[in-house]
N, C-alpha and C. Protein backbone atom coordinates (compact mmCIF):
# COMPACT_ATOMS: atom_id res chain seq x y z
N UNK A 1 0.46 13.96 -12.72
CA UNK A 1 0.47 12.56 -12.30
C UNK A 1 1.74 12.22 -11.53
N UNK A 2 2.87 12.94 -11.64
CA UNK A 2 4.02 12.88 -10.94
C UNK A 2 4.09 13.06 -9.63
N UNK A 3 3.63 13.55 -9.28
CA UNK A 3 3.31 14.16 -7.63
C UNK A 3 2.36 12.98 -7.08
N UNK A 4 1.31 12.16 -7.70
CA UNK A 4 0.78 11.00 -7.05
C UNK A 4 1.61 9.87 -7.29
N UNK A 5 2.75 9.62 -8.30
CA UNK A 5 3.41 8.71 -7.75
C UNK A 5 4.67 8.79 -6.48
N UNK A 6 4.71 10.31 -6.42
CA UNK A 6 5.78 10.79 -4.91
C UNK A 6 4.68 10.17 -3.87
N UNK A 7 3.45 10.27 -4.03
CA UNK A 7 2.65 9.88 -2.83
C UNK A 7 2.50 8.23 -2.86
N UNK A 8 2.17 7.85 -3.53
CA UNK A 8 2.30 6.46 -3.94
C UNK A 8 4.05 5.68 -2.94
N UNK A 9 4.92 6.50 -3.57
CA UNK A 9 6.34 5.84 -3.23
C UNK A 9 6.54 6.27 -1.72
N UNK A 10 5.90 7.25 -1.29
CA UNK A 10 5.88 7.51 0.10
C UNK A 10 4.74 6.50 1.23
N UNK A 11 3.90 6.23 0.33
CA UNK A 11 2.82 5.28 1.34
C UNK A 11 3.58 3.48 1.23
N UNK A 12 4.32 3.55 0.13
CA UNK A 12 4.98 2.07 -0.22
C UNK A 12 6.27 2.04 0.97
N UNK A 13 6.82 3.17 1.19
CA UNK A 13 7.76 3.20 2.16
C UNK A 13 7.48 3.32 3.75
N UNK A 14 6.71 3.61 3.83
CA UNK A 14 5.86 3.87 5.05
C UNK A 14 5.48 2.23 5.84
N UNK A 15 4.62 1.99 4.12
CA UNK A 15 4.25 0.17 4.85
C UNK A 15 5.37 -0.37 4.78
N UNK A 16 6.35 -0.26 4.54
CA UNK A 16 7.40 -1.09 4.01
C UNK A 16 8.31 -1.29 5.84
N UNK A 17 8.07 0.35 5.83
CA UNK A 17 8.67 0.36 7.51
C UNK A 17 8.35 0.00 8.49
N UNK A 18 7.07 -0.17 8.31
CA UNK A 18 6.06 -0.62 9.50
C UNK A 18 5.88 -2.56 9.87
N UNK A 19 6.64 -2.59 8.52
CA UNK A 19 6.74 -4.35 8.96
C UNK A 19 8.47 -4.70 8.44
N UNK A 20 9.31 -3.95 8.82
CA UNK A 20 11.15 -3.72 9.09
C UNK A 20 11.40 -5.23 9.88
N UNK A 21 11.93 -5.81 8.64
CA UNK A 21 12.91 -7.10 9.01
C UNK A 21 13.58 -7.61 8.75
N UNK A 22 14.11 -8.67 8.60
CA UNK A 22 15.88 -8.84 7.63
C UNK A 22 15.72 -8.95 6.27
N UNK A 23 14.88 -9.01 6.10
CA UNK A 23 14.72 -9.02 3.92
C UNK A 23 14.70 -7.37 3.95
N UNK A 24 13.95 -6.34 4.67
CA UNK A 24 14.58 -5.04 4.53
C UNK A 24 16.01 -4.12 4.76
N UNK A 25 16.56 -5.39 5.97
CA UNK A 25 17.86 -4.79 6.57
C UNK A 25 18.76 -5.35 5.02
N UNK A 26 18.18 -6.50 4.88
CA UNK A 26 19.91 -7.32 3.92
C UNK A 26 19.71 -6.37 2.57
N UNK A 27 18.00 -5.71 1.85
CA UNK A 27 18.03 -5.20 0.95
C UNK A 27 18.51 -3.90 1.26
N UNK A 28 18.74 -3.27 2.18
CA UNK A 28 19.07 -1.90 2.39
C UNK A 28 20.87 -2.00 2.57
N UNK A 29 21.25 -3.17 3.93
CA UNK A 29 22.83 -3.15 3.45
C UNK A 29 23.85 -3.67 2.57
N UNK A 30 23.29 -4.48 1.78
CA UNK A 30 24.14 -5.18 0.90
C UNK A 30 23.82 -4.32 -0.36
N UNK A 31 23.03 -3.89 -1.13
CA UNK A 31 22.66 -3.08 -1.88
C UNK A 31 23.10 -1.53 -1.60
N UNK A 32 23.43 -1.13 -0.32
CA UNK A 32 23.73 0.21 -0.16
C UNK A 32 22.68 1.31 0.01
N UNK A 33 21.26 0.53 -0.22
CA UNK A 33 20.00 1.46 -0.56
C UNK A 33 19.22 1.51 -1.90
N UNK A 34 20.61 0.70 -3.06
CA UNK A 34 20.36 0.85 -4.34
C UNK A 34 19.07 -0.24 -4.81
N UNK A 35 18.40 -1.44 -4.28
CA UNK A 35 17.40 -1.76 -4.65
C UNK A 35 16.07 -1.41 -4.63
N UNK A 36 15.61 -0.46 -3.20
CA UNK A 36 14.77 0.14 -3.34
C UNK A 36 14.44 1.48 -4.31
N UNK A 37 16.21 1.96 -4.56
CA UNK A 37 15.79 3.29 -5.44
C UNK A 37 15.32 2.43 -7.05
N UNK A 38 16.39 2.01 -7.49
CA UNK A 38 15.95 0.65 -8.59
C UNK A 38 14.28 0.89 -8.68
N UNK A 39 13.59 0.24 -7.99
CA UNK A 39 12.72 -0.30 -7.65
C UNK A 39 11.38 0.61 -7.67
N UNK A 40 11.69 1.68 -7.18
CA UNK A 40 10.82 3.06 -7.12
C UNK A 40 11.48 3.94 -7.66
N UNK A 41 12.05 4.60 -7.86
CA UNK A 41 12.97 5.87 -8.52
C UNK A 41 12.17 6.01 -9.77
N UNK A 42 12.08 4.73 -11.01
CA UNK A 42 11.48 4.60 -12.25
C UNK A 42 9.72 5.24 -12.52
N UNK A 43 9.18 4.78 -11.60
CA UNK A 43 8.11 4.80 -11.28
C UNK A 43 7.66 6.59 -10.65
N UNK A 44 8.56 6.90 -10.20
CA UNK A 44 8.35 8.60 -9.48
C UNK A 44 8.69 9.17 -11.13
N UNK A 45 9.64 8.77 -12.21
CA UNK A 45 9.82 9.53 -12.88
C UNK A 45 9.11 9.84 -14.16
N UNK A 46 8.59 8.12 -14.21
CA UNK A 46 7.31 7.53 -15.31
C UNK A 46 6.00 8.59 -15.31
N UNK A 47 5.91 8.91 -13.96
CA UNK A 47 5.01 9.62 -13.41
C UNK A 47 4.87 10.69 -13.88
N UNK A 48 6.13 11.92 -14.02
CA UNK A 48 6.16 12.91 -14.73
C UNK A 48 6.71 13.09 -15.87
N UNK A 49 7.13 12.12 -16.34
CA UNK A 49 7.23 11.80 -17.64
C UNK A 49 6.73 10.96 -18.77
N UNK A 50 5.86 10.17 -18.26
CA UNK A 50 4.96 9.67 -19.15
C UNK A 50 4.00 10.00 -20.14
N UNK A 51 3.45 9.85 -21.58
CA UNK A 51 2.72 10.02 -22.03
C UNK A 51 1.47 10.63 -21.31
N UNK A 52 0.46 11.02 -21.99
CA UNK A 52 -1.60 10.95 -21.12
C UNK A 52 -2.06 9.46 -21.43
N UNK A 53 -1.53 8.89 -22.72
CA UNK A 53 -2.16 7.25 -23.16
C UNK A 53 -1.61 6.50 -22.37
N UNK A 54 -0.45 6.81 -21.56
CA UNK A 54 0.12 5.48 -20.46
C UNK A 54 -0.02 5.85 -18.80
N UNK A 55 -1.67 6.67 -19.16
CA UNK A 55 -2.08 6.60 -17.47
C UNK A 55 -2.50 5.34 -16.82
N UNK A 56 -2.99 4.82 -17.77
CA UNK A 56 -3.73 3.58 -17.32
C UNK A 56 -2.53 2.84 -16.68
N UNK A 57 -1.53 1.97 -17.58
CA UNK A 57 -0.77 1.06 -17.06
C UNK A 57 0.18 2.13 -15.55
N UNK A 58 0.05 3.26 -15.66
CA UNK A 58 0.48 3.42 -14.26
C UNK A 58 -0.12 3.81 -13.32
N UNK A 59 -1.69 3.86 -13.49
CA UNK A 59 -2.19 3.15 -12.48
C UNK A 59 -2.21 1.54 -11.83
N UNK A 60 -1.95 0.73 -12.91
CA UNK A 60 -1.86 -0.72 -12.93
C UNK A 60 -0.62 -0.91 -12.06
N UNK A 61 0.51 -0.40 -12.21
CA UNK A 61 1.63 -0.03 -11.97
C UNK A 61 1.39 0.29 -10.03
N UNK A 62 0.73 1.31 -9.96
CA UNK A 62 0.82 2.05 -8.30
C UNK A 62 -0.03 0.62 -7.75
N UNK A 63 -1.46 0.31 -8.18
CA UNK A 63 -2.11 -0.92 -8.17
C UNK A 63 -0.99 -1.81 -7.21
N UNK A 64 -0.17 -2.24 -8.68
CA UNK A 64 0.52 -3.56 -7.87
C UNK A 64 1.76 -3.54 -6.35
N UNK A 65 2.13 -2.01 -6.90
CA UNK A 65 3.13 -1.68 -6.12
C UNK A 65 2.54 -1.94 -4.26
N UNK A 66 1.40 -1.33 -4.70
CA UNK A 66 1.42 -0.91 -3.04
C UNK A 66 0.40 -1.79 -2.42
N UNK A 67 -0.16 -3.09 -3.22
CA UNK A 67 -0.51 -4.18 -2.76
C UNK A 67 0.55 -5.37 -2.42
N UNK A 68 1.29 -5.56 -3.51
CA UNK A 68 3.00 -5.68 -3.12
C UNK A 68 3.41 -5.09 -1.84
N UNK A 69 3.49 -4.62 -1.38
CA UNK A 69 4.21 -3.37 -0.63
C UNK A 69 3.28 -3.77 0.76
N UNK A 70 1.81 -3.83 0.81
CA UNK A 70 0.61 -4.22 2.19
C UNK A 70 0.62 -5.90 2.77
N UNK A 71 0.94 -6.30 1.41
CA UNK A 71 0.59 -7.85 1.73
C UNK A 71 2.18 -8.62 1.72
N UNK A 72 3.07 -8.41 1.14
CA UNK A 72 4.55 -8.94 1.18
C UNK A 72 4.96 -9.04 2.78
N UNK A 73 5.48 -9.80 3.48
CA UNK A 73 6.11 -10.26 4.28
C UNK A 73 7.39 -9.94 4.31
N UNK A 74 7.91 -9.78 5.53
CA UNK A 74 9.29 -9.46 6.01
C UNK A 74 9.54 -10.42 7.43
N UNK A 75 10.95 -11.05 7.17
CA UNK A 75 11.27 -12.35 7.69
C UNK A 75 11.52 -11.25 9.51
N UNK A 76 11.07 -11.43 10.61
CA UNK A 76 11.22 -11.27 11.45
C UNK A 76 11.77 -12.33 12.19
N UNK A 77 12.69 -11.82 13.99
CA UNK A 77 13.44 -12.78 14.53
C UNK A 77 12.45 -14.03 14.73
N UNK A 78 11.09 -13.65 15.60
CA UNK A 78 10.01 -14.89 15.27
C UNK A 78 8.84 -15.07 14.71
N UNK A 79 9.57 -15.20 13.36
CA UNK A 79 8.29 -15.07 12.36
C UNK A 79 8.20 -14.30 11.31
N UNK A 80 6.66 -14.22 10.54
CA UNK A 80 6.82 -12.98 9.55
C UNK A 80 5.98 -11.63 10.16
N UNK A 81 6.84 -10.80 9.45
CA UNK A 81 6.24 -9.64 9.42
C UNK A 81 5.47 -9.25 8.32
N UNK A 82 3.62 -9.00 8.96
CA UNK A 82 2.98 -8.05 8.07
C UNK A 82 2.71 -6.51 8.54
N UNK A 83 2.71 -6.00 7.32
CA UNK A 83 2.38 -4.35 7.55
C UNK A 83 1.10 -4.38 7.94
N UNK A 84 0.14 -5.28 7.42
CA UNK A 84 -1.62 -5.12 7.86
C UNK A 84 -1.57 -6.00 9.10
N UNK A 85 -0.59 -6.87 8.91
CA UNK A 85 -1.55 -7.99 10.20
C UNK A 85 -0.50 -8.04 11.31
N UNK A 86 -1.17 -8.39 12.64
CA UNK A 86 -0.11 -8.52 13.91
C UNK A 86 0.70 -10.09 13.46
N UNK A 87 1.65 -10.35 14.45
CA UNK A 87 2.65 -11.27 14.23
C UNK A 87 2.34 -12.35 14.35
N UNK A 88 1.28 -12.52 15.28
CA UNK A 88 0.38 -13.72 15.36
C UNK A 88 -0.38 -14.16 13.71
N UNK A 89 -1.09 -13.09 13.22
CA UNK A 89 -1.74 -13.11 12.02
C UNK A 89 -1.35 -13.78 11.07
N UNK A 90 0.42 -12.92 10.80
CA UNK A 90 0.91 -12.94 10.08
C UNK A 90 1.54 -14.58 10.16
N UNK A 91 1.57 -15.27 11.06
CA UNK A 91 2.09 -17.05 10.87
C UNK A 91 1.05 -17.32 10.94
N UNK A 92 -0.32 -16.99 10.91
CA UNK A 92 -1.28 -17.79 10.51
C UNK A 92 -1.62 -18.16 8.85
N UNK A 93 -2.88 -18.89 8.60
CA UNK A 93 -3.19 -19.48 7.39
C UNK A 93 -3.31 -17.73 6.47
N UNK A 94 -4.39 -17.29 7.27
CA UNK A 94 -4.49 -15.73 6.05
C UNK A 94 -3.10 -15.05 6.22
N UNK A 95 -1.96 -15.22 6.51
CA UNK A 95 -1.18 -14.49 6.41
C UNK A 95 -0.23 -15.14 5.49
N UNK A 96 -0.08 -16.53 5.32
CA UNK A 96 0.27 -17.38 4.18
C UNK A 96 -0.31 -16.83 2.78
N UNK A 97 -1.62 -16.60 3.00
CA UNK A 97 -2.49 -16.17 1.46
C UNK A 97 -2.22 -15.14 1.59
N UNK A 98 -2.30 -14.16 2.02
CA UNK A 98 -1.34 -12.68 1.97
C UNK A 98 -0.20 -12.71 1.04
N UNK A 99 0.97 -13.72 1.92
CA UNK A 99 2.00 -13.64 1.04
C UNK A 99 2.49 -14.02 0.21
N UNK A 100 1.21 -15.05 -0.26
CA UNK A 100 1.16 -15.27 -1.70
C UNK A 100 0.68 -14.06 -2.69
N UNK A 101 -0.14 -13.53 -2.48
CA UNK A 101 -0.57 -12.73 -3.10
C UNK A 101 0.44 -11.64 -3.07
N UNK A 102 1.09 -11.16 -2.03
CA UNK A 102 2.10 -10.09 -1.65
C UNK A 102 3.85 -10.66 -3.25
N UNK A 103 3.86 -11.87 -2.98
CA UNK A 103 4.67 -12.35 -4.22
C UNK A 103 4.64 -12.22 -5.40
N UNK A 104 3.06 -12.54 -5.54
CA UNK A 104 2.23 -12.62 -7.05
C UNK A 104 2.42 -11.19 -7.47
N UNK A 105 1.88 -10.51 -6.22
CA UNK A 105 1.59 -8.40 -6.97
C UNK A 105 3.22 -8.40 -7.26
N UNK A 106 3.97 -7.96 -6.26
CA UNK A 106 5.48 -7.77 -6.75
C UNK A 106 6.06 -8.32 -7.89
N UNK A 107 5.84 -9.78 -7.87
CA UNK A 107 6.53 -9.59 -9.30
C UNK A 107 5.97 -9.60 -10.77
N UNK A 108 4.19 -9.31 -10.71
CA UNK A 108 3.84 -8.71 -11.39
C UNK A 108 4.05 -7.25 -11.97
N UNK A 109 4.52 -6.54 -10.74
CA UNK A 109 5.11 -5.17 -10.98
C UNK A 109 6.37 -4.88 -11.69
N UNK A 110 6.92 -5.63 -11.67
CA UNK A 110 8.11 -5.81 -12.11
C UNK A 110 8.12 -5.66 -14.19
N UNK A 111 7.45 -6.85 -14.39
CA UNK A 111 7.11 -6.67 -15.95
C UNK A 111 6.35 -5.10 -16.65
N UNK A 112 5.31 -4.58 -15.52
CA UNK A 112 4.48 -3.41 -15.99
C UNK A 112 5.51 -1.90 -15.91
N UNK A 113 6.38 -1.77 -14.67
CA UNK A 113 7.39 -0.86 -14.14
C UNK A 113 8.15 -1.14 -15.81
N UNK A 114 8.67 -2.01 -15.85
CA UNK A 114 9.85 -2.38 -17.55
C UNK A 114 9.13 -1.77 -18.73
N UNK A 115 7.71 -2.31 -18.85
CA UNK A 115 6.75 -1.84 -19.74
C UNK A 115 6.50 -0.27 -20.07
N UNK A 116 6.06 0.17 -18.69
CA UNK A 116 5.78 1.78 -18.64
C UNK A 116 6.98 2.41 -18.57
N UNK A 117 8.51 2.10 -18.16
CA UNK A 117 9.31 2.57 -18.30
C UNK A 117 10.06 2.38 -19.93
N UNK A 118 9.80 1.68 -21.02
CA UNK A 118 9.75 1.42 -22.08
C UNK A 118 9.04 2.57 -22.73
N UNK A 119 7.78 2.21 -22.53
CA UNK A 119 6.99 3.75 -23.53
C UNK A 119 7.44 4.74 -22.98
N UNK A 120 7.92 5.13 -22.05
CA UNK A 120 8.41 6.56 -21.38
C UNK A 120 8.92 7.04 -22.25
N UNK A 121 10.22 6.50 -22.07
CA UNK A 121 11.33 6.71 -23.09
C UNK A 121 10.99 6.29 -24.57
N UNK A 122 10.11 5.49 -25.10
CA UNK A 122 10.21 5.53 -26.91
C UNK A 122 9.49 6.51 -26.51
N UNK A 123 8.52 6.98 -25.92
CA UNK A 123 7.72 8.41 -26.90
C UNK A 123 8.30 9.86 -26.43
C-alpha cells in the first residue's frame, strides 16, 4: 500500500503544479518547503506502515487528499487558479463551488492524516 501512496503524493503534486500561484510560492518560501513535506511525508509513510485494519481510513485519507489537491484554488496575478478548470472557469460560479469543496476536502484531511497517523504509531 506504500508505493500507492508515493503515487497518490506524486499525482497531488503534479495538480498542485499545474495550477502554481502565490499560496504555492508563499507555502514553498516562507516554510522552506517544510509545509508540503508536513503535509504529505505522513501519509507516504502511513502507507507502509500502517496496519491491514487501517486500509480503509487511508483510502479515505488519498480520497480527500487529491480532491483537495483538483478542486483547491491558487491565488493567481488575475484571479484563481484551478488545476481542472481554465482561468476564466475558475472566477466563475462553478469554480466558487469547487473551492468550496476544494476547502471542505483539505481540511477534512487534516483530522483523518492525525487519525491514521495515530493508529500507525499505537499499533
Amino acid at each position: 500500500m506504500g508505493w500507492v501512496q508515493v503515487a497518490v503524493v506524486a499525482v497531488v503534486i503534479v495538480a498542485r503544479l499545474r495550477a502554481a500561484g502565490w499560496l504555492l510560492f508563499m507555502g514553498l518560501l516562507f516554510t522552506l518547503g517544510l509545509l508540503p513535506v508536513v503535509l504529505l511525508a505522513p501519509l507516504v509513510a502511513d502507507g507502509f506502515l500502517a496496519p491491514p485494519a487501517a486500509r480503509p481510513l487511508l483510502v479515505v485519507a488519498d480520497l480527500l487528499l487529491l480532491t483537495a489537491a483538483l478542486t483547491f484554488p491558487d491565488g493567481g496575478d488575475n484571479g484563481p487558479l484551478s488545476p481542472i478548470l481554465s482561468e476564466s472557469a475558475a472566477a466563475s460560479r462553478l469554480g466558487e463551488r469547487l473551492a468550496a469543496a476544494g476547502t471542505v476536502t483539505g481540511l477534512l484531511y487534516l483530522p483523518v492524516l492525525t487519525a491514521l497517523t495515530v493508529w500507525t504509531a499505537v499499533d
